[in-house]
N, C-alpha and C. Protein backbone atom coordinates (compact mmCIF):
# COMPACT_ATOMS: atom_id res chain seq x y z
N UNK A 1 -16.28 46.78 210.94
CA UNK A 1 -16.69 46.68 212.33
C UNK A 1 -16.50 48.04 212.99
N UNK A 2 -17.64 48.11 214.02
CA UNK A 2 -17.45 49.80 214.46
C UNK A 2 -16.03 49.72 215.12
N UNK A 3 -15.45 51.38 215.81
CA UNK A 3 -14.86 51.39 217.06
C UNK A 3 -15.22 51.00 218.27
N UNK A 4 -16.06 50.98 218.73
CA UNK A 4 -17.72 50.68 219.90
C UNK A 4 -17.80 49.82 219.96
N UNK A 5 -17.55 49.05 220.85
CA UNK A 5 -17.87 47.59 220.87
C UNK A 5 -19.36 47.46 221.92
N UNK A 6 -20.06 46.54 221.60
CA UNK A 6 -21.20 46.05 222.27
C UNK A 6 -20.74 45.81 223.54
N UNK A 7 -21.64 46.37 224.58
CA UNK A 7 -21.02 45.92 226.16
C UNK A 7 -22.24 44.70 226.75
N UNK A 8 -21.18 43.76 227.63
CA UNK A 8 -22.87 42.71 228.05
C UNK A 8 -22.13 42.82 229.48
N UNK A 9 -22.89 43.42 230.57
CA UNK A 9 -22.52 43.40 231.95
C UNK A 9 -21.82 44.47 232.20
N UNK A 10 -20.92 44.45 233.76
CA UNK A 10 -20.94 46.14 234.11
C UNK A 10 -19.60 45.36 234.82
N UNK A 11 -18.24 46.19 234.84
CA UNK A 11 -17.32 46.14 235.56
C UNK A 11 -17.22 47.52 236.68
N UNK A 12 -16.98 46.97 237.49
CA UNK A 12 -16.53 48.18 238.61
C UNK A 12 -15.24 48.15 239.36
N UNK A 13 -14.48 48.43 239.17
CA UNK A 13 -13.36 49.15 239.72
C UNK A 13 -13.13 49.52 240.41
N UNK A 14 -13.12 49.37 242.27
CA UNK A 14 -12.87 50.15 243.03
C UNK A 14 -11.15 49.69 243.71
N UNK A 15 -10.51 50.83 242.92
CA UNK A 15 -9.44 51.09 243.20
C UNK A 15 -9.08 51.78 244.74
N UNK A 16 -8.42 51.00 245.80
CA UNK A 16 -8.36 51.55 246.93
C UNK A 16 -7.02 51.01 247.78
N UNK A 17 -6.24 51.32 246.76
CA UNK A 17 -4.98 51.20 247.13
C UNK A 17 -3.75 52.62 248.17
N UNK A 18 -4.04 52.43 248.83
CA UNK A 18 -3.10 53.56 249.51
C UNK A 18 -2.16 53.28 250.76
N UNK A 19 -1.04 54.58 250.55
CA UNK A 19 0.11 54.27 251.14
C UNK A 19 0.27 55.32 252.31
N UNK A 20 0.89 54.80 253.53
CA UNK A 20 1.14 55.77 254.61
C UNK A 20 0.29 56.83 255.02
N UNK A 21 1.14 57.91 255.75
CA UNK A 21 -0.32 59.20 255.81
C UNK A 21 -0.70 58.56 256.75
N UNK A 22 -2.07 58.73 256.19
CA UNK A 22 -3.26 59.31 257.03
C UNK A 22 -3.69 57.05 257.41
N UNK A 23 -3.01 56.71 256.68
CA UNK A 23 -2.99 55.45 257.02
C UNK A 23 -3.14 54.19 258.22
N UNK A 24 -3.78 53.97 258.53
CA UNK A 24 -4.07 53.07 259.63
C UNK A 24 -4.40 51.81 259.57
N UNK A 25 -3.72 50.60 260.44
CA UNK A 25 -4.02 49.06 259.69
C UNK A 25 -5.04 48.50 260.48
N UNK A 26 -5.69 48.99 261.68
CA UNK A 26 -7.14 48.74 261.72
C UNK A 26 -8.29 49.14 261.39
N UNK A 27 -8.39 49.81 260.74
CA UNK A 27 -9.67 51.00 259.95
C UNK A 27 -8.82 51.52 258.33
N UNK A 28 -10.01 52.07 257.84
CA UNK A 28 -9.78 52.37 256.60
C UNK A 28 -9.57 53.68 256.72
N UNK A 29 -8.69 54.43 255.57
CA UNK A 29 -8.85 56.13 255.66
C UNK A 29 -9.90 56.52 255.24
N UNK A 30 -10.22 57.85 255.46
CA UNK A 30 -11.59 58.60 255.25
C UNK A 30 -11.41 58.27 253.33
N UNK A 31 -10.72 58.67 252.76
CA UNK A 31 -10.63 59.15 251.02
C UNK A 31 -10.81 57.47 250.75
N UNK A 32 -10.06 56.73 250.98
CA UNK A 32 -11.00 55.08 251.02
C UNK A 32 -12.21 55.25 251.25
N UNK A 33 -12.70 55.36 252.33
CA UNK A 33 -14.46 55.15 253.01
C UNK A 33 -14.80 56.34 251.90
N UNK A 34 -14.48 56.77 251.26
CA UNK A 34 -14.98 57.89 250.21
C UNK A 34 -15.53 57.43 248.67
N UNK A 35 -14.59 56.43 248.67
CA UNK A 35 -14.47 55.67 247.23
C UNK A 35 -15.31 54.46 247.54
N UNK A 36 -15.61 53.73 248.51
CA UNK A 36 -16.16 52.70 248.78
C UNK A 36 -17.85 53.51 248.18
N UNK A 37 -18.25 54.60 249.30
CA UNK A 37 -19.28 54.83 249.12
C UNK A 37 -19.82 55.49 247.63
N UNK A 38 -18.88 56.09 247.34
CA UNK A 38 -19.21 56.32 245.41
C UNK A 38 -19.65 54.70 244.54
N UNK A 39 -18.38 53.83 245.30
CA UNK A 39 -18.63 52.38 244.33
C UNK A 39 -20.29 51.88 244.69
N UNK A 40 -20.91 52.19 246.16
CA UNK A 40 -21.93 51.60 246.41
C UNK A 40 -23.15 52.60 245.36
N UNK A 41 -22.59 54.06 245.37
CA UNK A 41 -23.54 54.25 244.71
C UNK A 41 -23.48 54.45 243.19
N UNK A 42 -22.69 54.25 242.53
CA UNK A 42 -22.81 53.51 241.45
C UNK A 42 -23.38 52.33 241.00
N UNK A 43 -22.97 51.14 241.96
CA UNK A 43 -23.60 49.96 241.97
C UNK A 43 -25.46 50.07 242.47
N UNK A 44 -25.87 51.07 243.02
CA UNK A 44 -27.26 51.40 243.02
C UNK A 44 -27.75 51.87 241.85
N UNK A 45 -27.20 52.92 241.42
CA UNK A 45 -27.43 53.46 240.02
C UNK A 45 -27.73 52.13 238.83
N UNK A 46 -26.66 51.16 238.79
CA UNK A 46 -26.69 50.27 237.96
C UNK A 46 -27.85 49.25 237.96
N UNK A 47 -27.78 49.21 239.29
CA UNK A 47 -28.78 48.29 239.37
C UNK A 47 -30.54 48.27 239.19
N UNK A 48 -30.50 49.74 239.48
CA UNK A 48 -31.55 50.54 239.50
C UNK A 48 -32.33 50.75 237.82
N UNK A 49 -31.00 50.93 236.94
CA UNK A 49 -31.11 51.44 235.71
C UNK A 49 -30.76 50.80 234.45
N UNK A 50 -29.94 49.85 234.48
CA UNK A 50 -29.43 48.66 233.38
C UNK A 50 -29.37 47.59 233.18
N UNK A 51 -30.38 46.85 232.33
CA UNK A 51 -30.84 45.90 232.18
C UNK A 51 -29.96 45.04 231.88
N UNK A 52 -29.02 45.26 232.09
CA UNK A 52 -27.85 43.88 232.66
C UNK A 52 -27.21 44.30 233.64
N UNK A 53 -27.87 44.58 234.82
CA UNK A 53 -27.57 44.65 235.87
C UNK A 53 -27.47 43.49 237.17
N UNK A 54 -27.92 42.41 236.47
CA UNK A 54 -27.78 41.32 236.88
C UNK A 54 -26.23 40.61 236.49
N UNK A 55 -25.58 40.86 235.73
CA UNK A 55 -24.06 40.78 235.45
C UNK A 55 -22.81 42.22 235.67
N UNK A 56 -23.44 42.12 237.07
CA UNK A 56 -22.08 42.95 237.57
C UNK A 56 -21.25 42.41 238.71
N UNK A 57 -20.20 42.88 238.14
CA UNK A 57 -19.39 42.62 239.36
C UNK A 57 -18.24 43.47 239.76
N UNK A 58 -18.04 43.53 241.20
CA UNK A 58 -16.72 44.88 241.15
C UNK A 58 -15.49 44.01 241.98
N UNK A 59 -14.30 44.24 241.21
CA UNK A 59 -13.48 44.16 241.21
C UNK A 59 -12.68 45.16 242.67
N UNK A 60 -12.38 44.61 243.72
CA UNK A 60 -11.69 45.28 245.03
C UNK A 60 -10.35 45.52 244.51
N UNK A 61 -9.35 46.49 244.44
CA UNK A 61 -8.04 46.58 243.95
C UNK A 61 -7.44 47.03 245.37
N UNK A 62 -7.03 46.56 245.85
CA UNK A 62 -6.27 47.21 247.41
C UNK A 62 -5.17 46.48 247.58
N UNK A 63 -4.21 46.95 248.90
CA UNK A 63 -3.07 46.32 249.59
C UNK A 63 -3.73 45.05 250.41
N UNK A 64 -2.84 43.99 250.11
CA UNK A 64 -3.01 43.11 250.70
C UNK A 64 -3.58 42.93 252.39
N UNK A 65 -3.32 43.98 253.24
CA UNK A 65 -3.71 44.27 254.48
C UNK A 65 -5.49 44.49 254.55
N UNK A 66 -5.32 45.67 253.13
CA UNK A 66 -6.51 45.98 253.69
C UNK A 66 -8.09 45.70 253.01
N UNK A 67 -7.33 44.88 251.82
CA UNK A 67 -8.50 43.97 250.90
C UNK A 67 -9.69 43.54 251.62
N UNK A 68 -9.87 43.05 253.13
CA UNK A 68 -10.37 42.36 253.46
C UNK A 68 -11.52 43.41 254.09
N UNK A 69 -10.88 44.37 254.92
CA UNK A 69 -11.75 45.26 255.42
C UNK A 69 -12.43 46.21 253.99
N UNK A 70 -12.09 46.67 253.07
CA UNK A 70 -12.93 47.35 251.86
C UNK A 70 -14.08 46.49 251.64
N UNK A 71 -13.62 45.15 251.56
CA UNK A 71 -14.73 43.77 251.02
C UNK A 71 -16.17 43.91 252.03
N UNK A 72 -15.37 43.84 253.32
CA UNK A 72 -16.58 44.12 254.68
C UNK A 72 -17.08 45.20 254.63
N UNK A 73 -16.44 46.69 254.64
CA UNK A 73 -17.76 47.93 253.67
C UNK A 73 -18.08 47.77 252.44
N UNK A 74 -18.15 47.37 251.80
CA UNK A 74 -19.16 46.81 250.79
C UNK A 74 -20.00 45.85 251.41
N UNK A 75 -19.65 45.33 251.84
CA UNK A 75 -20.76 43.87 252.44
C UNK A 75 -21.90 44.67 253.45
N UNK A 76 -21.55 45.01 254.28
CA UNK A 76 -21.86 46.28 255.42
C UNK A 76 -22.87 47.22 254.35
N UNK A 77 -22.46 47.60 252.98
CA UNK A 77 -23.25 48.29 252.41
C UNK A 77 -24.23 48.04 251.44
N UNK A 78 -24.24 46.18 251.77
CA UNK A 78 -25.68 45.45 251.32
C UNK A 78 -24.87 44.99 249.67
N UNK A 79 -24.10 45.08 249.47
CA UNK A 79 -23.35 44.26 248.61
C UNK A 79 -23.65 42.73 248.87
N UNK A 80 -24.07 42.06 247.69
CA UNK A 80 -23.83 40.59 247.51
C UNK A 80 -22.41 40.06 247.34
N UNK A 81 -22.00 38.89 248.22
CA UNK A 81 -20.75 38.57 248.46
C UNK A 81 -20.27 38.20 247.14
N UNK A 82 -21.11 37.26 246.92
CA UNK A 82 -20.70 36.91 245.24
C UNK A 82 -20.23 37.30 244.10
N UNK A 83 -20.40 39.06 244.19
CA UNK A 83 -20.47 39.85 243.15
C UNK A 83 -18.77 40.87 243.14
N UNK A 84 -18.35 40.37 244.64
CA UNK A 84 -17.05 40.89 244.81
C UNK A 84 -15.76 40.02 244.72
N UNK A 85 -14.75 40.59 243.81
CA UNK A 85 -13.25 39.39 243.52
C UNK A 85 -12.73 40.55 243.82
N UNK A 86 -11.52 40.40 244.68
CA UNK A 86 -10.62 40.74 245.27
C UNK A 86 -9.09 40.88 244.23
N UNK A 87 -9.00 42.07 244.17
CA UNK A 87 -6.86 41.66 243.48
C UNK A 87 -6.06 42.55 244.87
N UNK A 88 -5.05 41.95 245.27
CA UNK A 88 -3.60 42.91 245.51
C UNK A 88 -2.59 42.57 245.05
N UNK A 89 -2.24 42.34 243.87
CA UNK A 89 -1.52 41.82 243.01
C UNK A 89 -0.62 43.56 241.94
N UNK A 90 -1.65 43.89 241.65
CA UNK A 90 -1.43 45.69 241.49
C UNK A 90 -0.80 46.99 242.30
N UNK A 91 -0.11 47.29 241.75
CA UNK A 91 0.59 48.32 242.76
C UNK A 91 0.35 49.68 242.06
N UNK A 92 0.04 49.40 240.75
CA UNK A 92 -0.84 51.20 240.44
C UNK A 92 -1.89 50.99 239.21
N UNK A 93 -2.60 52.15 239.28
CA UNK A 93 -3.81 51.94 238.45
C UNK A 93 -3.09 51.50 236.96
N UNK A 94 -1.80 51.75 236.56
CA UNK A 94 -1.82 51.18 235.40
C UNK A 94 -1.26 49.71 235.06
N UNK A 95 -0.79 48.89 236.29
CA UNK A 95 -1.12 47.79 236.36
C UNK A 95 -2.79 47.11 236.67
N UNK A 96 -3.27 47.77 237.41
CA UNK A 96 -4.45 47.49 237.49
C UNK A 96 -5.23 47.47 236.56
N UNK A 97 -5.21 48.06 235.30
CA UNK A 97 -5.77 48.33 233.92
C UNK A 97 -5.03 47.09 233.17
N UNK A 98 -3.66 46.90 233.42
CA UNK A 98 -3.04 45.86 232.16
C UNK A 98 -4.17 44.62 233.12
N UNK A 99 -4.00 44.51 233.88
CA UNK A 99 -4.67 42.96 234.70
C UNK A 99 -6.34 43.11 234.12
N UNK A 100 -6.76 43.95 234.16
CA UNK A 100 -8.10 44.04 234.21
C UNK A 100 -8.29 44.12 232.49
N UNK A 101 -7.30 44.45 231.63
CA UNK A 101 -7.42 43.92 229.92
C UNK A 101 -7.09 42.63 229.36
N UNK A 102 -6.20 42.18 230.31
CA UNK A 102 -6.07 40.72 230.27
C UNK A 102 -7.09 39.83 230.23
N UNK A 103 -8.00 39.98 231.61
CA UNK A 103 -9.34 39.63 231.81
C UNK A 103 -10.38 39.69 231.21
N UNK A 104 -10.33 40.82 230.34
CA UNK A 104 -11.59 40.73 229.17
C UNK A 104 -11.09 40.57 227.87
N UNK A 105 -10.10 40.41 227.63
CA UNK A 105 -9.49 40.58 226.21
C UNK A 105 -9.95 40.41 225.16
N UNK A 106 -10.24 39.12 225.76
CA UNK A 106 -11.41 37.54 225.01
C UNK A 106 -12.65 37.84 224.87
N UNK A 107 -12.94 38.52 225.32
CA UNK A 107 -14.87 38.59 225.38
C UNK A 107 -15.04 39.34 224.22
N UNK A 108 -16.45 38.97 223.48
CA UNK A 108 -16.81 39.21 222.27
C UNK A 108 -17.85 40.76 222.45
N UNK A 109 -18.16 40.08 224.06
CA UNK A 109 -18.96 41.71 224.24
C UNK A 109 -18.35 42.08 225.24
N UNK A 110 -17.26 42.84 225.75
CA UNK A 110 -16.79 43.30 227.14
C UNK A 110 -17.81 43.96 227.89
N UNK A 111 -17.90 43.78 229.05
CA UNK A 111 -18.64 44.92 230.43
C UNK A 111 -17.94 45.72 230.02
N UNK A 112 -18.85 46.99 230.49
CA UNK A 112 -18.92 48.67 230.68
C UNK A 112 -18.08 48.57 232.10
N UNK A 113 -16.97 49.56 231.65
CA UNK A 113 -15.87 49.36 233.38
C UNK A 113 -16.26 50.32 233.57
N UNK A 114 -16.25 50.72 235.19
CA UNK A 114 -16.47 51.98 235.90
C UNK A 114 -15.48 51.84 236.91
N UNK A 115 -14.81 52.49 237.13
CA UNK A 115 -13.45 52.80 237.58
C UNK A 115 -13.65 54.22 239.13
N UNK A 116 -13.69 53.42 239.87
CA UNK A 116 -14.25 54.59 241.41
C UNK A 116 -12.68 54.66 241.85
N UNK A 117 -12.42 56.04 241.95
CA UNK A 117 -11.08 56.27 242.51
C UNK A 117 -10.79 57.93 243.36
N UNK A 118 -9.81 58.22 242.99
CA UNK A 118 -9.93 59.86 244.13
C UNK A 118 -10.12 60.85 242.36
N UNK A 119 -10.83 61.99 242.47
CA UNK A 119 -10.79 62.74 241.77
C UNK A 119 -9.13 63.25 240.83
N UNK A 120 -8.51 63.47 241.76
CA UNK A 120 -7.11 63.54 240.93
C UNK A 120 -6.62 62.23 240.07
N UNK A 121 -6.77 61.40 240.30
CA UNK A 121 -7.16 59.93 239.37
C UNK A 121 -7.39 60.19 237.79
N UNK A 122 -8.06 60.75 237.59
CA UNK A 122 -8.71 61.29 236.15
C UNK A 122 -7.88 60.99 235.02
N UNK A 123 -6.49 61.85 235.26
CA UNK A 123 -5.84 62.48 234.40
C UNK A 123 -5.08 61.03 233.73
N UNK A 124 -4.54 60.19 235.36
CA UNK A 124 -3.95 58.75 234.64
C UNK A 124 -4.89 58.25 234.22
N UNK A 125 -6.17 58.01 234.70
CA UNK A 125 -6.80 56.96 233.84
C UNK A 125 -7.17 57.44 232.43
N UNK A 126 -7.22 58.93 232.38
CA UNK A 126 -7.45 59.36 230.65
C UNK A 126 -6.30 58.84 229.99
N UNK A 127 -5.37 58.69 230.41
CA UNK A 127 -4.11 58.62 229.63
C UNK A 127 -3.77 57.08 229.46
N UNK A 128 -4.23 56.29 230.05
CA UNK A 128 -4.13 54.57 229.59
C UNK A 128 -5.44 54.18 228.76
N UNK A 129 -6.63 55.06 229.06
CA UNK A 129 -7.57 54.81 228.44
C UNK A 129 -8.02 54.76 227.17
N UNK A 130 -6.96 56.27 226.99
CA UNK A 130 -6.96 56.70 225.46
C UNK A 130 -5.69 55.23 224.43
N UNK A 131 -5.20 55.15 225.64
CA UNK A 131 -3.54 54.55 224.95
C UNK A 131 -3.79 52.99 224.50
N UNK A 132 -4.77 52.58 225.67
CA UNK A 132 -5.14 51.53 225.67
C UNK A 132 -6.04 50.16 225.62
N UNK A 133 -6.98 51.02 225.74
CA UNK A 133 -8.79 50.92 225.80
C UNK A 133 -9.68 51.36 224.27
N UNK A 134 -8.59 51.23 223.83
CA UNK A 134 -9.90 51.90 222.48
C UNK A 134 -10.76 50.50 221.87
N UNK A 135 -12.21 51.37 221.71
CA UNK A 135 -13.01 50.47 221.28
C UNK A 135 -13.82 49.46 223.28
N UNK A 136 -13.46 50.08 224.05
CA UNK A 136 -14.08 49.99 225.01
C UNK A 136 -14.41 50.80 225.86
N UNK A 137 -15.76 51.00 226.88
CA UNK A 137 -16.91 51.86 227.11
C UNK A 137 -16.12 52.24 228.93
N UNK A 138 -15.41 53.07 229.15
CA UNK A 138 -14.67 53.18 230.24
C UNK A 138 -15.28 54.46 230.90
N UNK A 139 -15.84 54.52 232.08
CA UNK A 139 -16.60 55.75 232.91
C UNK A 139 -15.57 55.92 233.84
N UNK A 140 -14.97 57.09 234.59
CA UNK A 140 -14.56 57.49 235.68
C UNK A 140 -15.55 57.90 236.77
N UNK A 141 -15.37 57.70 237.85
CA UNK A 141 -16.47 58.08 239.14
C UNK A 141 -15.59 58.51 239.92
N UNK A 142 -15.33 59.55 240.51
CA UNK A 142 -14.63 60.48 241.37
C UNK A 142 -14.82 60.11 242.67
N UNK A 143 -14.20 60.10 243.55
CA UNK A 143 -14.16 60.43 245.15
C UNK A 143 -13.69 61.36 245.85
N UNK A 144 -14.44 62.10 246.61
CA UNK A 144 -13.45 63.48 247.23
C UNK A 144 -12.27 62.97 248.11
N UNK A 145 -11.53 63.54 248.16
CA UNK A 145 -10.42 63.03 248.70
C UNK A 145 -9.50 64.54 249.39
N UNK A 146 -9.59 64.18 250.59
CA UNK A 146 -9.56 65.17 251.66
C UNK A 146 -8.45 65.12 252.50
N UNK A 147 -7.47 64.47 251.63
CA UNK A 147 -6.36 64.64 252.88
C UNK A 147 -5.23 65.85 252.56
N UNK A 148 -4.02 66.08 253.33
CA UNK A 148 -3.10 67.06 252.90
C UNK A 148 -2.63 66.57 251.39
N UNK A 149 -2.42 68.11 251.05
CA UNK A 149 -1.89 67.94 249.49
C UNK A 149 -0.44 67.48 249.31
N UNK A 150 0.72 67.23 250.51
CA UNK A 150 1.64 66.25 250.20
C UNK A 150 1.26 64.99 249.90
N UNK A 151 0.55 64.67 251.17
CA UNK A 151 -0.19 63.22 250.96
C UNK A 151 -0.41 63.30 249.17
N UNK A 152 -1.50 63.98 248.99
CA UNK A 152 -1.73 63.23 247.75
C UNK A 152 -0.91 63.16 246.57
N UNK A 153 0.29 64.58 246.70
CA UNK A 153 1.01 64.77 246.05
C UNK A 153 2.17 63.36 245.70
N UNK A 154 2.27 62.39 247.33
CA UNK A 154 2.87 61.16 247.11
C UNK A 154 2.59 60.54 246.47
N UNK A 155 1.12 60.40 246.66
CA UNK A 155 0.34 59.32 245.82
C UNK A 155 0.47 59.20 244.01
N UNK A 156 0.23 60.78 243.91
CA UNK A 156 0.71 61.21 242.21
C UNK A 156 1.78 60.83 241.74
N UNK A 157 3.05 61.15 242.41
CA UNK A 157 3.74 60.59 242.57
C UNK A 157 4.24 59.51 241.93
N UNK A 158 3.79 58.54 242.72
CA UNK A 158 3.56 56.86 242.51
C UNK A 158 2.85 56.56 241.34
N UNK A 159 1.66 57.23 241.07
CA UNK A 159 0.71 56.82 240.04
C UNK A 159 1.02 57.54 238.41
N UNK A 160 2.58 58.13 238.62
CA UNK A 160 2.97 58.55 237.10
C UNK A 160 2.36 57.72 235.85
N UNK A 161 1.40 58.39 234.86
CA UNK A 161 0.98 58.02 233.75
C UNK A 161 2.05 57.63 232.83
N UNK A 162 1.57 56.69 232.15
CA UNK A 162 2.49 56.16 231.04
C UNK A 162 1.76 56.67 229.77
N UNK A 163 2.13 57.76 229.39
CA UNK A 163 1.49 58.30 228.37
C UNK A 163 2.02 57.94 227.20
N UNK A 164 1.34 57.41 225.87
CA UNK A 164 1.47 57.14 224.84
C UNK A 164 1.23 57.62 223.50
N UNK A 165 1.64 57.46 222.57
CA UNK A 165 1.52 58.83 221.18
C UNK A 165 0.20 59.25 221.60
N UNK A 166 -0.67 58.31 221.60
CA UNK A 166 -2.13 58.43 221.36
C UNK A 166 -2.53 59.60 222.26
N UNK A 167 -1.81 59.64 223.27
CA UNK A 167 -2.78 60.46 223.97
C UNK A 167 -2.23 62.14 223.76
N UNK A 168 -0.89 61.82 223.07
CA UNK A 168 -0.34 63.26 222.98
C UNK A 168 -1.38 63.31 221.70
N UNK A 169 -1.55 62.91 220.61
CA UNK A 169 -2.28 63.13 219.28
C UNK A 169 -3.48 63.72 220.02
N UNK A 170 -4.51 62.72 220.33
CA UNK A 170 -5.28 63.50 221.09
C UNK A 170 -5.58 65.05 221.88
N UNK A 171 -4.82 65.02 222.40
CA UNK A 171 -4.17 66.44 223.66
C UNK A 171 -4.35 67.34 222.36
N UNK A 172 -3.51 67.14 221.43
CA UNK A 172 -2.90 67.91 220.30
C UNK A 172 -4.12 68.82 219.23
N UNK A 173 -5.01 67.04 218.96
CA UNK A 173 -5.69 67.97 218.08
C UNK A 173 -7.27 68.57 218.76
N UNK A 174 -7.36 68.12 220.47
CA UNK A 174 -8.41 69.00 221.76
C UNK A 174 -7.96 70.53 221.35
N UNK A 175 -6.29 70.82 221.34
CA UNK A 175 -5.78 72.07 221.22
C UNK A 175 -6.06 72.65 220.28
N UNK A 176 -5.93 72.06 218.70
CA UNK A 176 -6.47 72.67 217.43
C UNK A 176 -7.71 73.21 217.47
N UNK A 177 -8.31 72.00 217.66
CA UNK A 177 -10.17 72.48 217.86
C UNK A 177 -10.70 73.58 218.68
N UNK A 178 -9.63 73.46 220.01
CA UNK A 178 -10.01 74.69 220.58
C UNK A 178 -9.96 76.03 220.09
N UNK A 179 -8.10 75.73 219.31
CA UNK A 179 -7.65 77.33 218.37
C UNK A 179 -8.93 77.93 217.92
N UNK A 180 -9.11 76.72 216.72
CA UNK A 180 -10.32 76.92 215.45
C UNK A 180 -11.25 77.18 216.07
N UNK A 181 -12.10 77.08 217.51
CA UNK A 181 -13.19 77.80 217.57
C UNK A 181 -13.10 78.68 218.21
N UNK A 182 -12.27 79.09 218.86
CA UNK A 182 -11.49 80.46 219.46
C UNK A 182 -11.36 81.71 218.46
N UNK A 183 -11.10 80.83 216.98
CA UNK A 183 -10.95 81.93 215.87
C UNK A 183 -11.83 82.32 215.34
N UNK A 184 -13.16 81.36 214.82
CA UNK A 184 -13.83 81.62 214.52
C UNK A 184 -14.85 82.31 215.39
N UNK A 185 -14.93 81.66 216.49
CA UNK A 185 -16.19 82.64 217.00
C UNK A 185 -15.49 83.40 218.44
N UNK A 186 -14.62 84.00 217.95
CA UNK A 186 -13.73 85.08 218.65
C UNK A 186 -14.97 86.49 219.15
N UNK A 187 -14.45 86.68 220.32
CA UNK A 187 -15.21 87.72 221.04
C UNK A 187 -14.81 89.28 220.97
N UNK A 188 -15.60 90.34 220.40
CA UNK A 188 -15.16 91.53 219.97
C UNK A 188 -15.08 92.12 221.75
């Protein structure tokens, strides 16, 4: 059996969990309203372009406060109600990943996840992805994210990767490959 597994349907991920700052409990922050609008346009893209685009659905990951208002910009942004399930059950993307492997575990063909979060995001989700996801079709989608660099520096913070052999092996032999073509096609 390959590594690759067959995908049937589209997961989306919009991770929009945040703490303090720039934070406000009647409105959303800007780097939220940032990620919302990447998830909408992803979900255009998909819909536009993949013939199982009729089996998507995105997954809201937020604080219990503010689940409700993310749900209403999406809705606001012509989102079908149906197509959105709600968690605040998660307190960082790598719980949010164990919950969201739980959920497909079983499936013979998993959805293609797409994972909308702030650009600095990347690095944890490479690092559960590699650790933990193998043999499934995982996209990152960036959001600019514009607030002070303590702010986000908290957030990092909080969102410490749980890095696993796998991803040091990995890291390890990106570095070899790089050596070896560094050596070979070395610049006079």
């Amino acid at each position: 059996m390959s590594e690759q597994r067959y995908t049937e349907g589209n997961l989306i991920i919009l991770y929009a969990i945040y703490r303090g700052g720039s934070a406000d409990i009647r409105s959303l922050p800007d780097h939220i309203l940032e990620r919302v609008k990447v998830c909408l346009g992803t979900l255009r893209i998909i819909t536009s372009s993949k013939p199982d685009s009729h089996k998507t659905t995105i997954v809201v990951v937020a604080n219990q406060l503010s689940v409700a208002m993310v749900k209403d910009a999406l809705l606001k942004g012509g989102v079908n109600e149906n197509v959105i399930l709600t968690d605040s059950r998660p307190k960082n993307i790598y719980q949010t990943f164990s919950r969201i492997l739980d959920m497909i575990k079983g499936q013979v063909n998993p959805p293609h996840i797409y994972f909308v979060g702030s650009v600095w995001q990347k690095d944890i989700l490479d690092s559960i992805v590699v650790s933990r996801f193998k043999g499934y079709k995982v996209q990152f989608d960036g959001a600019l994210d514009h607030r002070p660099v303590y702010e986000v520096d908290q957030d990092r913070a909080q969102e410490a990767p749980k890095r696993k052999l796998e991803y040091y092996k990995s890291k390890a032999k990106d570095k070899g490959i790089d050596l070896l073509l560094g050596y070979v096609f070395h610049e006079k």
